[in-house]
PDB file of N, CA and C in Angstrom:
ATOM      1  N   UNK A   1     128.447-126.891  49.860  1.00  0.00           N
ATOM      2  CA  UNK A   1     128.637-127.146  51.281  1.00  0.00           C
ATOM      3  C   UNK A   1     130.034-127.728  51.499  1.00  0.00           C
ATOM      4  N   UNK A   2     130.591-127.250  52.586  1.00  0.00           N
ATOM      5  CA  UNK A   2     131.966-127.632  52.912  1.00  0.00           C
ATOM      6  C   UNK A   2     132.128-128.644  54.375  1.00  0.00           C
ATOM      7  N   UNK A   3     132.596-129.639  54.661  1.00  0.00           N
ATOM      8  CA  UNK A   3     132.575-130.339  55.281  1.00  0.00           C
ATOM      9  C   UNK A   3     134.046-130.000  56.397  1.00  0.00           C
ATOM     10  N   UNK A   4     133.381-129.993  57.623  1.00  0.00           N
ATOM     11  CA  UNK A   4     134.294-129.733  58.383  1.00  0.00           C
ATOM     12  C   UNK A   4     135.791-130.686  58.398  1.00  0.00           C
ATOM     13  N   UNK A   5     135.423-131.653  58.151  1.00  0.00           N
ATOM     14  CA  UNK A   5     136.816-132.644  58.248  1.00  0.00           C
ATOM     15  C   UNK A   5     137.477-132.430  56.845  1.00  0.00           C
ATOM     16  N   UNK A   6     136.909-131.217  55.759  1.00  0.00           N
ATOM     17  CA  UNK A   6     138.222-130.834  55.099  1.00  0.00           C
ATOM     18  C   UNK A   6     139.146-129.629  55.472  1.00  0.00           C
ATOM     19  N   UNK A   7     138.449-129.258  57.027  1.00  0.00           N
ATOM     20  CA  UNK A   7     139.734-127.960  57.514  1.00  0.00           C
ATOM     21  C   UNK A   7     140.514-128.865  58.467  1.00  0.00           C
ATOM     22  N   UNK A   8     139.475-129.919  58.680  1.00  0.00           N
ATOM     23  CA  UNK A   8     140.464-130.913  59.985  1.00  0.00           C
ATOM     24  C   UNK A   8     141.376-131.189  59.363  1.00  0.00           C
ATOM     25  N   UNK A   9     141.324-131.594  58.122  1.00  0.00           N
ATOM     26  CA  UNK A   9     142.531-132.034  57.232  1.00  0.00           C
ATOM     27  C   UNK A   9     143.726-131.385  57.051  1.00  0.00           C
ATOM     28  N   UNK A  10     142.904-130.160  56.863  1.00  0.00           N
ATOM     29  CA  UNK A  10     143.987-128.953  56.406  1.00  0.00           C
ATOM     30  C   UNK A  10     144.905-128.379  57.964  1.00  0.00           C
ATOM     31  N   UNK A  11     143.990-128.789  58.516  1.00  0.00           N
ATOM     32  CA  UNK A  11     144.917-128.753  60.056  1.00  0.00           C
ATOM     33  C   UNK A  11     145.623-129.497  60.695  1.00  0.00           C
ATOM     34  N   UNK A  12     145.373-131.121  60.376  1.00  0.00           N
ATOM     35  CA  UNK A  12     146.533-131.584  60.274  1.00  0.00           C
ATOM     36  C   UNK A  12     147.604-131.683  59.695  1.00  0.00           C
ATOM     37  N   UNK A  13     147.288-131.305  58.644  1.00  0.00           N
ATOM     38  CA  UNK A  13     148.562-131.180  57.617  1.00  0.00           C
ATOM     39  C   UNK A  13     149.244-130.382  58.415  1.00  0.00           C
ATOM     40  N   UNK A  14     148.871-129.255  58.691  1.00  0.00           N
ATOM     41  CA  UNK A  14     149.776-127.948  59.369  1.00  0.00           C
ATOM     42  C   UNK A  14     150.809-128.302  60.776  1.00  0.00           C
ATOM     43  N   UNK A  15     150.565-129.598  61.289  1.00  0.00           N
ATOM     44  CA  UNK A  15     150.888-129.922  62.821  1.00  0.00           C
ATOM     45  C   UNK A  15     152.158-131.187  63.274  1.00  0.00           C
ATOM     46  N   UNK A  16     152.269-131.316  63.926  1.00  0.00           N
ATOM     47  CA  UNK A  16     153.084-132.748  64.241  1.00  0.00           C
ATOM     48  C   UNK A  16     153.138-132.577  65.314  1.00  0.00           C
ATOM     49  N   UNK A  17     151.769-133.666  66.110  1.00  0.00           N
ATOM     50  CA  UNK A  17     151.610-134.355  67.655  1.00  0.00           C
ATOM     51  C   UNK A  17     151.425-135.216  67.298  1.00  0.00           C
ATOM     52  N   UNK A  18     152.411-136.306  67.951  1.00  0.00           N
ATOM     53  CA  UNK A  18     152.357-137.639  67.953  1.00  0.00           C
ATOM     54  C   UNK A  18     151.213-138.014  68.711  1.00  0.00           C
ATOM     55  N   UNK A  19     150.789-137.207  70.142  1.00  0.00           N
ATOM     56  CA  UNK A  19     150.086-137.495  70.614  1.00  0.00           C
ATOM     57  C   UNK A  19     148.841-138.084  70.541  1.00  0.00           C
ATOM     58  N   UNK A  20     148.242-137.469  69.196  1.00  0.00           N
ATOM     59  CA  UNK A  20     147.385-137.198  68.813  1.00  0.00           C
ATOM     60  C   UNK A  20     146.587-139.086  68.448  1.00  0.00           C
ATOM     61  N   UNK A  21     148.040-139.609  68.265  1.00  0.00           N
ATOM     62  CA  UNK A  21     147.882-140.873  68.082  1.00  0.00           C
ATOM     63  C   UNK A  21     146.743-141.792  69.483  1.00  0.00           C
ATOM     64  N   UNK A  22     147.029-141.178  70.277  1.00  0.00           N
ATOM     65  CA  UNK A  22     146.945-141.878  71.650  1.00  0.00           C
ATOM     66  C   UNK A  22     145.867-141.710  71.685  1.00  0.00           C
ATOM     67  N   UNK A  23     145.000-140.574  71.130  1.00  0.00           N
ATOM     68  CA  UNK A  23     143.128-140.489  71.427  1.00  0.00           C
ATOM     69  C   UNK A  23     142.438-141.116  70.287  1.00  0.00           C
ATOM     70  N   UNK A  24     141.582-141.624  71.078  1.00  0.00           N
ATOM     71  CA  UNK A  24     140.062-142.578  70.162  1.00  0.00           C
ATOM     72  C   UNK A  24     139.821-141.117  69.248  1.00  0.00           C
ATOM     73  N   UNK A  25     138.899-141.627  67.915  1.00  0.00           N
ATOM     74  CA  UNK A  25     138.927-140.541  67.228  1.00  0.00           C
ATOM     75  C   UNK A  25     137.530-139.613  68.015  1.00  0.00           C
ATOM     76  N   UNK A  26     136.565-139.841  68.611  1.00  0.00           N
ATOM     77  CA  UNK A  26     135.726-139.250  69.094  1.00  0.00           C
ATOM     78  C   UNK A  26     136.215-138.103  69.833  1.00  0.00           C
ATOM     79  N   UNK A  27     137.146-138.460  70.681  1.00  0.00           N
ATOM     80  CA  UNK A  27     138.093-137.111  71.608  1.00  0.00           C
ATOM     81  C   UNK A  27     139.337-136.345  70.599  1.00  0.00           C
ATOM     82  N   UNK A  28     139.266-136.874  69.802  1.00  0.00           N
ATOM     83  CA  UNK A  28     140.198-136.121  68.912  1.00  0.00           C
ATOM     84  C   UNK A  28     139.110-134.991  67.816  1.00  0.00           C
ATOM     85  N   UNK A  29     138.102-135.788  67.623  1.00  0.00           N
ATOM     86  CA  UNK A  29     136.864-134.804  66.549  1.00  0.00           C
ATOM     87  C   UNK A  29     136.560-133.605  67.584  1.00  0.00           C
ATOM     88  N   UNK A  30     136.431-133.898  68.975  1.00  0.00           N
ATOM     89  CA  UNK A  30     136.028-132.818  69.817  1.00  0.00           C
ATOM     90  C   UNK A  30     136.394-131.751  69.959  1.00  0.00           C
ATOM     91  N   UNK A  31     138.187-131.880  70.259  1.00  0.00           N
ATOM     92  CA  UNK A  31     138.890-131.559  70.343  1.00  0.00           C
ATOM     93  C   UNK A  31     139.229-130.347  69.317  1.00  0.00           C
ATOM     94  N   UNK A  32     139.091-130.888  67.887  1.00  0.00           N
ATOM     95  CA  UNK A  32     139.358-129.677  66.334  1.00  0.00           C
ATOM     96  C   UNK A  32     137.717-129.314  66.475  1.00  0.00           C
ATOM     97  N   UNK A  33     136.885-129.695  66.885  1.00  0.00           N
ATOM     98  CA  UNK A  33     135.854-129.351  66.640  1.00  0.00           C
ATOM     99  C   UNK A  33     136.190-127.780  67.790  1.00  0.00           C
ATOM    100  N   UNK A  34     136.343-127.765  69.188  1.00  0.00           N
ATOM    101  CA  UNK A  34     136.425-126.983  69.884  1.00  0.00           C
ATOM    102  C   UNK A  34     137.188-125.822  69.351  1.00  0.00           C
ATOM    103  N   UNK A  35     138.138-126.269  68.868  1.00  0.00           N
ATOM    104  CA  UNK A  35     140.035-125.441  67.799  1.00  0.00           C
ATOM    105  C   UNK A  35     138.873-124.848  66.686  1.00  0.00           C
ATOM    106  N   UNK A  36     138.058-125.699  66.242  1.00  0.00           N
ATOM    107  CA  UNK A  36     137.500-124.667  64.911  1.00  0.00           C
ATOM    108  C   UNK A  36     136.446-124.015  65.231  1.00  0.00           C
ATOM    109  N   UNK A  37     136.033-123.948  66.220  1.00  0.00           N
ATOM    110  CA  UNK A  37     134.955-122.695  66.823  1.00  0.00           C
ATOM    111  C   UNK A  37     135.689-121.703  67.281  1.00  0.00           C
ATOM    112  N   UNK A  38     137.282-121.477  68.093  1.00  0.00           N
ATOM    113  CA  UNK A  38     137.732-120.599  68.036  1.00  0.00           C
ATOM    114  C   UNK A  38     138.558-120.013  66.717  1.00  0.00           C
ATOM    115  N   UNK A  39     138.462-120.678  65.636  1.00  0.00           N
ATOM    116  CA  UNK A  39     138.887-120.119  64.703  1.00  0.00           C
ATOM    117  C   UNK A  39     137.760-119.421  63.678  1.00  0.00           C
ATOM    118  N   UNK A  40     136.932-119.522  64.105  1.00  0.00           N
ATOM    119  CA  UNK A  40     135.755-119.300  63.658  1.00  0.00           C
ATOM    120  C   UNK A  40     135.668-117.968  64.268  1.00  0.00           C
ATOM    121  N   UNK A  41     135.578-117.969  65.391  1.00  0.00           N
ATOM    122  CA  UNK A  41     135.371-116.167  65.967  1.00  0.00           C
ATOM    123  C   UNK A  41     136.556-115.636  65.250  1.00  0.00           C
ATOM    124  N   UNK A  42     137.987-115.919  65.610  1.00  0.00           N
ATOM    125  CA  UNK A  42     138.851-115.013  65.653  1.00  0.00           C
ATOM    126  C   UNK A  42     139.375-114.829  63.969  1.00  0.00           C
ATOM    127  N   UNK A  43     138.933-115.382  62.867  1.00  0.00           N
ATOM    128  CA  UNK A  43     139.485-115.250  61.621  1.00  0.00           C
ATOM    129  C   UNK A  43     138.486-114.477  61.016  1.00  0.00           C
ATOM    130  N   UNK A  44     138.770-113.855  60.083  1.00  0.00           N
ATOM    131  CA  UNK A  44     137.832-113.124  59.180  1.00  0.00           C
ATOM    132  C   UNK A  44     138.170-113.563  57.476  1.00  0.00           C
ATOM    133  N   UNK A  45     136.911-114.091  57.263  1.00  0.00           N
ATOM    134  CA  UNK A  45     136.962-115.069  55.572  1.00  0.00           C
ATOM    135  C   UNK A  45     136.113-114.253  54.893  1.00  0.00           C
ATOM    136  N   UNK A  46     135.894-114.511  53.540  1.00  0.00           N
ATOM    137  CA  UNK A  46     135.323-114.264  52.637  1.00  0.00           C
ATOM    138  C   UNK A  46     133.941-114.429  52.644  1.00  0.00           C
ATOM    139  N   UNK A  47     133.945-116.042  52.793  1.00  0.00           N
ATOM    140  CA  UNK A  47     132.729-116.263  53.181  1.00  0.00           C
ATOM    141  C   UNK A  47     131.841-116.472  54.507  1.00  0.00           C
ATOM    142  N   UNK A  48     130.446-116.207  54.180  1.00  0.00           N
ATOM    143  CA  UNK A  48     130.219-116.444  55.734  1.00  0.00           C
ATOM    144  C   UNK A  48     130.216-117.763  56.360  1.00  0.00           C
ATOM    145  N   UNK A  49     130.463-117.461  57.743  1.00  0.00           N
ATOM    146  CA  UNK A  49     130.674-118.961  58.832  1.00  0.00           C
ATOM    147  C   UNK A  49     129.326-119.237  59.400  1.00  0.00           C
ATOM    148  N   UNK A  50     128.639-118.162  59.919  1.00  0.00           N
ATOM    149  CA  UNK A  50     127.724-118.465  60.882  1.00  0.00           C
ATOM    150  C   UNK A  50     126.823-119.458  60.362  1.00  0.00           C
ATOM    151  N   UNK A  51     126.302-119.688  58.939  1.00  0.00           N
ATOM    152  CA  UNK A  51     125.588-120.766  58.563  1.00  0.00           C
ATOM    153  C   UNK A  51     126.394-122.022  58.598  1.00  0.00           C
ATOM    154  N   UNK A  52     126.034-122.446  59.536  1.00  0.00           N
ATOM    155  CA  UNK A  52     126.939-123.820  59.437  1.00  0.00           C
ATOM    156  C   UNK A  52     125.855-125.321  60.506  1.00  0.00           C
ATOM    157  N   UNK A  53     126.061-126.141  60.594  1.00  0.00           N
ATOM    158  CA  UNK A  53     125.530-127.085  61.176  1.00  0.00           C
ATOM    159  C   UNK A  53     126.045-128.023  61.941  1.00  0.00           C
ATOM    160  N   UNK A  54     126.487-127.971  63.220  1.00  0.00           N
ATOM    161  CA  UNK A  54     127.202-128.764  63.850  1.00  0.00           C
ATOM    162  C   UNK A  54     127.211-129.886  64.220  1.00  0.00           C
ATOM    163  N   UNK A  55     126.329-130.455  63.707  1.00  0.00           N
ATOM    164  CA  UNK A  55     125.510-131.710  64.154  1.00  0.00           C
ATOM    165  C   UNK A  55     125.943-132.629  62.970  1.00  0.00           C
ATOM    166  N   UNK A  56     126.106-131.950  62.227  1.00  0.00           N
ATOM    167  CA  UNK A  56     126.632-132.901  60.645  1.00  0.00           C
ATOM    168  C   UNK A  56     128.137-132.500  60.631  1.00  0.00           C
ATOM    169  N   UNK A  57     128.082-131.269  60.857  1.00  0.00           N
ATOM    170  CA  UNK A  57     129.906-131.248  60.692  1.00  0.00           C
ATOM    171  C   UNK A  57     130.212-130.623  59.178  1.00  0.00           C
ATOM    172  N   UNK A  58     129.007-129.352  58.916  1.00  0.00           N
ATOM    173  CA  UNK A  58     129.014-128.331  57.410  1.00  0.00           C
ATOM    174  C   UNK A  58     128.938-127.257  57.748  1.00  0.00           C
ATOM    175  N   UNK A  59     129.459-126.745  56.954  1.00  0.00           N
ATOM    176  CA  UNK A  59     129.017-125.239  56.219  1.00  0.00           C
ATOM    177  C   UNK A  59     127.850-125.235  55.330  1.00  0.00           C
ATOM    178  N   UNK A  60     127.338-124.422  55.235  1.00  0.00           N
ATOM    179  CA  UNK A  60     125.976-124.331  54.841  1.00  0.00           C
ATOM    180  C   UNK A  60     126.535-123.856  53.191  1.00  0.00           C
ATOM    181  N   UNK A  61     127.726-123.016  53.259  1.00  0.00           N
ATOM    182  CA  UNK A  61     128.478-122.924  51.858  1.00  0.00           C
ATOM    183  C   UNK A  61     129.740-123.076  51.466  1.00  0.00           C
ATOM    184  N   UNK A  62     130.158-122.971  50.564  1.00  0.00           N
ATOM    185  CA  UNK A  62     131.567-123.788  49.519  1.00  0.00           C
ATOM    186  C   UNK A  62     132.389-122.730  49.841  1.00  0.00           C
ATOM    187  N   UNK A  63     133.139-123.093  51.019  1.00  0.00           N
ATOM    188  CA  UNK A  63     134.293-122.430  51.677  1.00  0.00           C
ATOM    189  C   UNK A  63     135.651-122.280  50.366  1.00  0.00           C
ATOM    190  N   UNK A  64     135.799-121.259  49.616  1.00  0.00           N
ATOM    191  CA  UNK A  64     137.276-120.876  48.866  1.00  0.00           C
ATOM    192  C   UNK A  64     138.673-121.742  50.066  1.00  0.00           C
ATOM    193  N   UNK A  65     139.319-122.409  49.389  1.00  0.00           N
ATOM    194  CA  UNK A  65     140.234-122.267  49.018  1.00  0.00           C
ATOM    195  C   UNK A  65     141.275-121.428  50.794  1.00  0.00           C
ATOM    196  N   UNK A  66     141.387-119.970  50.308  1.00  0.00           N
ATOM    197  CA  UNK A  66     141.125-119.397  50.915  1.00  0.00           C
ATOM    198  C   UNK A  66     141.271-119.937  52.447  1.00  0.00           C
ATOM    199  N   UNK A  67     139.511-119.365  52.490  1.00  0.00           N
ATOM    200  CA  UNK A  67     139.332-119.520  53.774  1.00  0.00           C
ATOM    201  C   UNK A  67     139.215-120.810  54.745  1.00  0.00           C
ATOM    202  N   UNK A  68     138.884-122.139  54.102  1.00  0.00           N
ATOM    203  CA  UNK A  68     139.908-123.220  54.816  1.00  0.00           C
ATOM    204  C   UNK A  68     140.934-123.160  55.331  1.00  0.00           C
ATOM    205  N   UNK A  69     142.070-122.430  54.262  1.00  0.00           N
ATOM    206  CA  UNK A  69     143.431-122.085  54.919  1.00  0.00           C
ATOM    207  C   UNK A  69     143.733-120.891  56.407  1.00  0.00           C
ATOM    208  N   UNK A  70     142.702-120.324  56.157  1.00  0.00           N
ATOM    209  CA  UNK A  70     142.740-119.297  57.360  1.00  0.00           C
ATOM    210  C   UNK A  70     141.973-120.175  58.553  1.00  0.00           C
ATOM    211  N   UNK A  71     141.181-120.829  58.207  1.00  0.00           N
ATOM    212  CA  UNK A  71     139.948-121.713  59.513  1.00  0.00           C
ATOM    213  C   UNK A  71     141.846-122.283  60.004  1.00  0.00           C
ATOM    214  N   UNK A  72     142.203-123.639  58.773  1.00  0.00           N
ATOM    215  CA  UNK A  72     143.278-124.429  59.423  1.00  0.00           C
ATOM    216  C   UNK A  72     144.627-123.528  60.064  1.00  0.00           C
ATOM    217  N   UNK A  73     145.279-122.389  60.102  1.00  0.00           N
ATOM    218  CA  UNK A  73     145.711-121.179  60.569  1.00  0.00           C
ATOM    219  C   UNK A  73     144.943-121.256  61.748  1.00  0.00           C
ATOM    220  N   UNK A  74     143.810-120.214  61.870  1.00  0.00           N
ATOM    221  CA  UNK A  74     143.719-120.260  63.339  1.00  0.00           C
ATOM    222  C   UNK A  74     143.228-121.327  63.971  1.00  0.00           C
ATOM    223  N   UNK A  75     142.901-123.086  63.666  1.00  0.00           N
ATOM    224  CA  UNK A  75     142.843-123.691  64.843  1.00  0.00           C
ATOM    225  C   UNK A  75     144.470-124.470  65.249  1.00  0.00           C
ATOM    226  N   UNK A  76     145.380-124.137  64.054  1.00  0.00           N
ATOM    227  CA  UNK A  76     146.501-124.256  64.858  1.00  0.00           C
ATOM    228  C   UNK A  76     146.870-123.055  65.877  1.00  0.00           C
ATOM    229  N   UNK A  77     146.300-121.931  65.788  1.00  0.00           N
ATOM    230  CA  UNK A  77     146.937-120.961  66.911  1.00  0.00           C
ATOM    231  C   UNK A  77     146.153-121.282  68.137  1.00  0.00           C
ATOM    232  N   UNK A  78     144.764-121.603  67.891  1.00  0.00           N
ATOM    233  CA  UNK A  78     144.302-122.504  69.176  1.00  0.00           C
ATOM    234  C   UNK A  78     145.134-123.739  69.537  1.00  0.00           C
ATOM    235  N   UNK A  79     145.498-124.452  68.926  1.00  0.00           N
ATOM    236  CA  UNK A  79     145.802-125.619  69.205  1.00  0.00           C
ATOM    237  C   UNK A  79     146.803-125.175  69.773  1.00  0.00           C
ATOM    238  N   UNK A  80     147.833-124.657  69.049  1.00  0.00           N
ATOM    239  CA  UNK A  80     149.250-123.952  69.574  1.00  0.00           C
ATOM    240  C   UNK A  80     149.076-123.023  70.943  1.00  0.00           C
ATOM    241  N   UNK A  81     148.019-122.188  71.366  1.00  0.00           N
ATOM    242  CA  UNK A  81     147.187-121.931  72.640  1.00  0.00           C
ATOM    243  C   UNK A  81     147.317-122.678  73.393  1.00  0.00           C
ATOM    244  N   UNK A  82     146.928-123.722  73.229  1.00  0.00           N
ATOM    245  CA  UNK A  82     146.279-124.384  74.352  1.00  0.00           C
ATOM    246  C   UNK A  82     148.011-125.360  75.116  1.00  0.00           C
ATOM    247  N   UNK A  83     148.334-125.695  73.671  1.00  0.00           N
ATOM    248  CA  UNK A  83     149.702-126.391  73.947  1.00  0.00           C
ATOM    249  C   UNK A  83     151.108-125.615  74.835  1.00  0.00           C
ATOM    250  N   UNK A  84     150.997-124.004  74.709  1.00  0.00           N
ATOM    251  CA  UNK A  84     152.417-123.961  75.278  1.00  0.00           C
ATOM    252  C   UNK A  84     151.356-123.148  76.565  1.00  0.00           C
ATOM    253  N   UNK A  85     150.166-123.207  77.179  1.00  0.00           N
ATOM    254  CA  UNK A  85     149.676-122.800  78.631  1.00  0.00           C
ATOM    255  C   UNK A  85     149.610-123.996  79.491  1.00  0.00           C
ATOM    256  N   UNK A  86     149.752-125.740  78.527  1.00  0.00           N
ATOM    257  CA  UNK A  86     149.910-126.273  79.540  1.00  0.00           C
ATOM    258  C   UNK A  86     150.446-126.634  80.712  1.00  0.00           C
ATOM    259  N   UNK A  87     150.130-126.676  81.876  1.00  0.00           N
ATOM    260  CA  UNK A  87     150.814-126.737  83.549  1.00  0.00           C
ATOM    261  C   UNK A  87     151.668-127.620  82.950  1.00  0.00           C
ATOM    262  N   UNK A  88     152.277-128.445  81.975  1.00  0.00           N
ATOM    263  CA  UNK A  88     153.588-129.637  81.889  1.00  0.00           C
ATOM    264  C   UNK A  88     154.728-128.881  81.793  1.00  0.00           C
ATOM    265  N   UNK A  89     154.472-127.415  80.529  1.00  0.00           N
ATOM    266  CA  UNK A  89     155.351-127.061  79.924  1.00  0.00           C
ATOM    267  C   UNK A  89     155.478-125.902  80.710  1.00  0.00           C
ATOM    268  N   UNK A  90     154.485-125.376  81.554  1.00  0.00           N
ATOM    269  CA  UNK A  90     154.774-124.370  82.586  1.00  0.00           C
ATOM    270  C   UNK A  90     155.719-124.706  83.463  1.00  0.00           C
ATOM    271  N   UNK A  91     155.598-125.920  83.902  1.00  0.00           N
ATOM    272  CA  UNK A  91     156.349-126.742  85.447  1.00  0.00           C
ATOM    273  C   UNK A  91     157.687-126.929  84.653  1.00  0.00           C
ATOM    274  N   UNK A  92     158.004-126.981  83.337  1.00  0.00           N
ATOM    275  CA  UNK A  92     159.515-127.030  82.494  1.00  0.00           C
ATOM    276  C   UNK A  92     160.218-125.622  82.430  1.00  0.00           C
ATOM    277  N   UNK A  93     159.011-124.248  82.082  1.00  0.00           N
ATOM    278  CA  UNK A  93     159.692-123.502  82.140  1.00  0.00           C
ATOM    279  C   UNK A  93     159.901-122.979  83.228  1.00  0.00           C
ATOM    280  N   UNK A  94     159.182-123.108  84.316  1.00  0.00           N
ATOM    281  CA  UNK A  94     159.831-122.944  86.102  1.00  0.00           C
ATOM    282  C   UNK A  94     160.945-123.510  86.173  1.00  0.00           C
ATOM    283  N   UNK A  95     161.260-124.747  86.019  1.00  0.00           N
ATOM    284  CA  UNK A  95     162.144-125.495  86.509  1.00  0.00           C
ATOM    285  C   UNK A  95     161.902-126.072  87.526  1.00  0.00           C
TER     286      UNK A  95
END
C-alpha cells in the first residue's frame, strides 16, 4: 500500500510556492488531495489507481517508483492549471 502523502511529497519537491506557507495544513491536504484526483484521471500508470481509499489517504497497492512520478507530474500540471487561470494573473496579463 502506498500512502498518498508520498506523491504529496513527490509534488512538492517538484514546486516552489511560498504561498503555500500561509495555509493551515488541512487546506493545503485538500488542496493536493483535489491536484491528485485530477492526476489520477488524466495520467496513465502501471498500476491500478481506482483501488484506493480516501478516507485514509492509500492505495490499495505499492505504487512503482514510476508511477508516483507521473501522479507528482500531473498534480503539478493541475496545480500549474489552476495557477496561471487565476483572475490575479489574468488582470496582469490585461494590464
Amino acid at each position: 500500500m502506498t500512502s498518498y502523502s508520498t506523491v504529496y511529497g513527490r509534488f512538492l519537491n517538484r514546486i516552489t510556492d511560498f504561498n503555500f506557507g500561509d495555509l493551515d495544513d488541512d487546506t493545503l491536504r485538500s488542496m493536493m488531495k483535489s491536484w491528485l484526483s485530477s492526476a489520477i484521471v488524466n495520467v496513465r500508470t502501471a498500476t491500478e489507481l481506482s483501488a484506493r481509499d480516501d478516507e485514509i489517504e492509500m492505495f490499495a497497492n505499492d505504487l512503482l517508483d514510476r508511477d508516483i512520478e507521473l501522479l507528482a507530474m500531473g498534480m503539478t500540471m493541475a496545480w500549474l492549471d489552476q495557477y496561471l487561470n487565476s483572475t490575479e494573473n489574468v488582470l496582469q496579463f490585461i494590464g
